[in-house]
Protein backbone atom coordinates (compact mmCIF):
# COMPACT_ATOMS: atom_id res chain seq x y z
CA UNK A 1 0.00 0.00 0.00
CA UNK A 2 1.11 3.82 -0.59
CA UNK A 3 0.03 7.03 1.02
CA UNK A 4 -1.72 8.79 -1.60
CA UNK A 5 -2.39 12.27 0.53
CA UNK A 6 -0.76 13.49 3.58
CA UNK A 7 -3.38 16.13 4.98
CA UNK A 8 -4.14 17.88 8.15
CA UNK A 9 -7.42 18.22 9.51
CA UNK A 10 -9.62 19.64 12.54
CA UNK A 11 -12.85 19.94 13.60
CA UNK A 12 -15.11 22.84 14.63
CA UNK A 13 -18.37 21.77 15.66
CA UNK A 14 -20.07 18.85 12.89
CA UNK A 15 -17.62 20.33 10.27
CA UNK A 16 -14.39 18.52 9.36
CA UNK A 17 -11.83 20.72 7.63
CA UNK A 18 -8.94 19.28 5.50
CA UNK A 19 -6.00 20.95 4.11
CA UNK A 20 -2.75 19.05 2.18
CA UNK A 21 0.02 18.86 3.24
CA UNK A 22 1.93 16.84 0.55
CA UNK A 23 1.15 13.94 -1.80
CA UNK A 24 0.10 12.91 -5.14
CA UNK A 25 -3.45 14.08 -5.45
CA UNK A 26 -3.58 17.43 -7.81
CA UNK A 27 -5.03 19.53 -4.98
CA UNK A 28 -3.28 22.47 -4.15
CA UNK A 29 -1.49 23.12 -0.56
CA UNK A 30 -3.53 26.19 -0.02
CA UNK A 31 -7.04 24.26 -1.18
CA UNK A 32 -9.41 24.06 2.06
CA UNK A 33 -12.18 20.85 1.94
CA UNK A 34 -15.18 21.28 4.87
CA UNK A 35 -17.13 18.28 5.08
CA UNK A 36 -20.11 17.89 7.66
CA UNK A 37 -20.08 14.80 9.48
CA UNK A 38 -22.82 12.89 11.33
CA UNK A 39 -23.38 9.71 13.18
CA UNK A 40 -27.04 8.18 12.36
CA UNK A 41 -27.95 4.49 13.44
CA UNK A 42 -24.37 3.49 13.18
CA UNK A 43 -23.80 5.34 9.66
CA UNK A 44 -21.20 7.53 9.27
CA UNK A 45 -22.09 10.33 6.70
CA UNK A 46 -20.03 12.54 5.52
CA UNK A 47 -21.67 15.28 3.28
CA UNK A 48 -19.61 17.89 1.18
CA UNK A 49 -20.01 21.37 2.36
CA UNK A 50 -17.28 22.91 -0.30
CA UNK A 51 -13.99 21.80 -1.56
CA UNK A 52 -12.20 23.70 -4.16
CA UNK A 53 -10.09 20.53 -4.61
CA UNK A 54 -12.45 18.06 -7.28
CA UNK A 55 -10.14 15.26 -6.81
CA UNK A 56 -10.57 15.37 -3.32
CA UNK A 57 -14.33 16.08 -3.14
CA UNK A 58 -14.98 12.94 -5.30
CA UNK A 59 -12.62 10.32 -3.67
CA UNK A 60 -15.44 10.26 -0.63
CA UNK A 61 -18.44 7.82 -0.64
CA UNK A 62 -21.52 8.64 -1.90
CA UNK A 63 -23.08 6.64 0.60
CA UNK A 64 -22.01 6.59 4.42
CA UNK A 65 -20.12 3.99 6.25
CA UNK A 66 -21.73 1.62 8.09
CA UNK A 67 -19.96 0.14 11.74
CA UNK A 68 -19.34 -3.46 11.15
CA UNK A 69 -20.36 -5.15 14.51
């Protein structure tokens, strides 16, 4: 395996923010992705609030994660 993206992120509130660092991807190192997150019956969805970066915006699941018991 490889590490595609090397990226920092916090969180303020629901919203995850995510910046990169360095990597392969052809995001910028100034581009800024916020991402609302929620937990839901044991579904993780994560829902695009605005990302410059297309690459980066597209590489998340349409649908959310489900916790494997």
């Amino acid at each position: 395996s490889m590490v595609i993206e090397t990226m920092t992120y916090q969180f303020k509130g629901d919203t995850l923010i995510l910046q990169k660092v360095k990597g392969r991807s052809p995001c910028d190192n100034e581009t800024i992705g916020k991402y609302r997150i929620a937990i839901k019956d044991k579904k993780l969805l994560i829902t695009l609030i605005g990302d410059d970066c297309e690459a980066r915006a597209q590489a998340w699941p349409m649908d959310s994660l489900i916790q494997i018991d």
